[in-house]
C-alpha atoms as a PDB file:
ATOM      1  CA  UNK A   1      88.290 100.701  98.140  1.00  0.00           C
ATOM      2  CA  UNK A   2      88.222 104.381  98.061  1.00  0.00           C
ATOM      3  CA  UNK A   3      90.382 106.697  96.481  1.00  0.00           C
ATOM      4  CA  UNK A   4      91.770 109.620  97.928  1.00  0.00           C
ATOM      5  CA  UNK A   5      92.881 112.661  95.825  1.00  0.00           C
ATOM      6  CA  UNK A   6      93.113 116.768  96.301  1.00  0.00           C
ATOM      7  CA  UNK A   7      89.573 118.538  94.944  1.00  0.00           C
ATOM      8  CA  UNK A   8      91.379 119.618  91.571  1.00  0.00           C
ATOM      9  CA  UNK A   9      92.421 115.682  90.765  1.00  0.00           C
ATOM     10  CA  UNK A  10      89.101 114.727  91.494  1.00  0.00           C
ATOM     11  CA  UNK A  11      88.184 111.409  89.692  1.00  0.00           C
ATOM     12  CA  UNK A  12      85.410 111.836  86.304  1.00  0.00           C
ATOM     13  CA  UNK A  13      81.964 111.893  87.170  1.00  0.00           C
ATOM     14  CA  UNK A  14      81.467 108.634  85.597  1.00  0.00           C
ATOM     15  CA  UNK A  15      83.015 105.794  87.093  1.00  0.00           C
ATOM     16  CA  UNK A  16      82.731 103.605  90.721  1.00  0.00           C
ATOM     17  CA  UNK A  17      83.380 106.590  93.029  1.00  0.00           C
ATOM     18  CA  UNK A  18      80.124 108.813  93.499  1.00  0.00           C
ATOM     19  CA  UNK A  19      80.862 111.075  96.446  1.00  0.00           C
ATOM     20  CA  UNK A  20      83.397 112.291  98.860  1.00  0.00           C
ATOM     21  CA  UNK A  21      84.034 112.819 102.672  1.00  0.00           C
ATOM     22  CA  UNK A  22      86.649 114.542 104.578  1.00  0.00           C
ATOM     23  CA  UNK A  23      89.827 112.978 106.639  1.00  0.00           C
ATOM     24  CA  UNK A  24      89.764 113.599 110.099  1.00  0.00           C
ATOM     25  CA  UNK A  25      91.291 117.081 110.534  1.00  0.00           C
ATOM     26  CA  UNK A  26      91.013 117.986 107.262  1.00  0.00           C
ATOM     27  CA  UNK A  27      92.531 120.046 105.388  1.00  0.00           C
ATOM     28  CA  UNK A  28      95.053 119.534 107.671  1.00  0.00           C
ATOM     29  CA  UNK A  29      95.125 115.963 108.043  1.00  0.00           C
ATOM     30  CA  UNK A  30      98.246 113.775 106.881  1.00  0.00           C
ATOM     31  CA  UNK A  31      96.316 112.379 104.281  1.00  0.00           C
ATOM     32  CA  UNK A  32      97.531 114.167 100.492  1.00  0.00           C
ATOM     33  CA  UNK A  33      96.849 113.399  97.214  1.00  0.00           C
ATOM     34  CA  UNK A  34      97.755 110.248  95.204  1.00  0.00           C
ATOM     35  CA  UNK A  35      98.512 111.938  92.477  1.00  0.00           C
ATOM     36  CA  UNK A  36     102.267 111.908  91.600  1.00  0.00           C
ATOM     37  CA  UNK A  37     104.097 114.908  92.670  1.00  0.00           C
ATOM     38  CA  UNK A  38     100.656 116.423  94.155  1.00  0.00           C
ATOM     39  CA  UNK A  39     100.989 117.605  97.837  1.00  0.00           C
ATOM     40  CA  UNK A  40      97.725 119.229  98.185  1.00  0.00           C
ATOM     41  CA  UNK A  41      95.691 118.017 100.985  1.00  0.00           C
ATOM     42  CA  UNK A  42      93.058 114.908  99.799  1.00  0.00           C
ATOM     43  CA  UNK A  43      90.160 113.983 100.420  1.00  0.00           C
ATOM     44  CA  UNK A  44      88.395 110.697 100.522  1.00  0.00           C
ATOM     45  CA  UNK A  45      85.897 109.443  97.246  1.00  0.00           C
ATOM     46  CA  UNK A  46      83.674 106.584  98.015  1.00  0.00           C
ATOM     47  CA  UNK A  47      81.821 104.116  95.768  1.00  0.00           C
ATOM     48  CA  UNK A  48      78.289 102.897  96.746  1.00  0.00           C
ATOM     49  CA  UNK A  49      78.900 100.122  98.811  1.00  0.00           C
ATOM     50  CA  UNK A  50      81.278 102.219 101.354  1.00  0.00           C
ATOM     51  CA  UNK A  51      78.945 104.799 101.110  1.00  0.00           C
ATOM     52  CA  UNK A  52      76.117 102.470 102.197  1.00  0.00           C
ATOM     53  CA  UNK A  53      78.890 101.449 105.290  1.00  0.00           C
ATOM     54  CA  UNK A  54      78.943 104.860 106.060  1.00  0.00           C
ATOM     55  CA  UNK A  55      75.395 105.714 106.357  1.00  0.00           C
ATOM     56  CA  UNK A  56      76.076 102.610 108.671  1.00  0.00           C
ATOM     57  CA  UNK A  57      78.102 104.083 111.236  1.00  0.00           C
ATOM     58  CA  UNK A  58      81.519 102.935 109.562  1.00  0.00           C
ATOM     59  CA  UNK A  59      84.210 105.812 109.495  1.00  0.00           C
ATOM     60  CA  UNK A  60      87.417 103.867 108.650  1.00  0.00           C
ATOM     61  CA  UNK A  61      87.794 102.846 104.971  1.00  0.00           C
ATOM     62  CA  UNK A  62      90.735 100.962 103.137  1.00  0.00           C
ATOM     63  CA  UNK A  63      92.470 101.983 100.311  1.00  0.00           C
ATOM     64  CA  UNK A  64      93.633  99.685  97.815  1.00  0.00           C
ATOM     65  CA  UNK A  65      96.568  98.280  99.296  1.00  0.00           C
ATOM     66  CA  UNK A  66      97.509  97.463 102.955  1.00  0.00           C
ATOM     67  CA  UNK A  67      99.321 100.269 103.062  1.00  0.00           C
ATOM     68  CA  UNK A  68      96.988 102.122 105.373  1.00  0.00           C
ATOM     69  CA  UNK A  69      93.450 102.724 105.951  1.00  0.00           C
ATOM     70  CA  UNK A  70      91.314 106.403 106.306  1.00  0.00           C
ATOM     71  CA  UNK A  71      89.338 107.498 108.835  1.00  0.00           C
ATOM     72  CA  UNK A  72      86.695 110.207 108.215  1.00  0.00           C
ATOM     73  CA  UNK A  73      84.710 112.609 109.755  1.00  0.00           C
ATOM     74  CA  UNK A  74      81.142 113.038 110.196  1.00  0.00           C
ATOM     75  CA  UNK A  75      80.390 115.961 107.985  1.00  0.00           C
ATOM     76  CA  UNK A  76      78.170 113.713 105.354  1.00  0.00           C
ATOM     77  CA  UNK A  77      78.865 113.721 101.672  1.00  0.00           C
ATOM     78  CA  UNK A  78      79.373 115.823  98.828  1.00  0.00           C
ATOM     79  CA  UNK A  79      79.440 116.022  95.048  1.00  0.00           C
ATOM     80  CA  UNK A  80      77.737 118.095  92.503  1.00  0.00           C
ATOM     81  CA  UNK A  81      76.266 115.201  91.488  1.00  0.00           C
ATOM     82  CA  UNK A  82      75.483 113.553  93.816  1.00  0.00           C
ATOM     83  CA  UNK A  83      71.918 113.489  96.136  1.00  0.00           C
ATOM     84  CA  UNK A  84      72.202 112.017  99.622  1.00  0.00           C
END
């Protein structure tokens, strides 16, 4: 499931979640940060095995509810620390 929040509610470096993508239209996309009472623009952190899905072609991710799902763009990865 991945978890979307702004680049300054970022989640720690240690943890599931080792990289993140952008939202379709980003940072203008209607996606924003889960964060209560943030409203800056998110984006989208992945853990390994949707990161594995989206070396795979997959570009729409759930979150963890049914609430709604994400769809990303194809700009790749990033993370300090992370290495594709």
């Amino acid at each position: 499931m991945v978890l979307c929040r702004c680049l300054v509610h970022s989640p720690p470096k240690r943890g599931d979640y080792l990289a993140y993508t952008k939202p379709v239209g980003y940072p203008d996309s209607s996606l924003i940060c889960g964060i209560k009472g943030c409203k800056n623009p998110a984006i989208v952190w992945v853990s390994s095995d949707e990161l594995n899905d989206y070396k795979n072609g997959e570009r729409i991710f759930n979150g963890p509810s049914n609430f709604t799902k994400v769809k990303v763009d194809n700009s790749g990865f990033f993370n300090q620390f992370f290495e594709e």
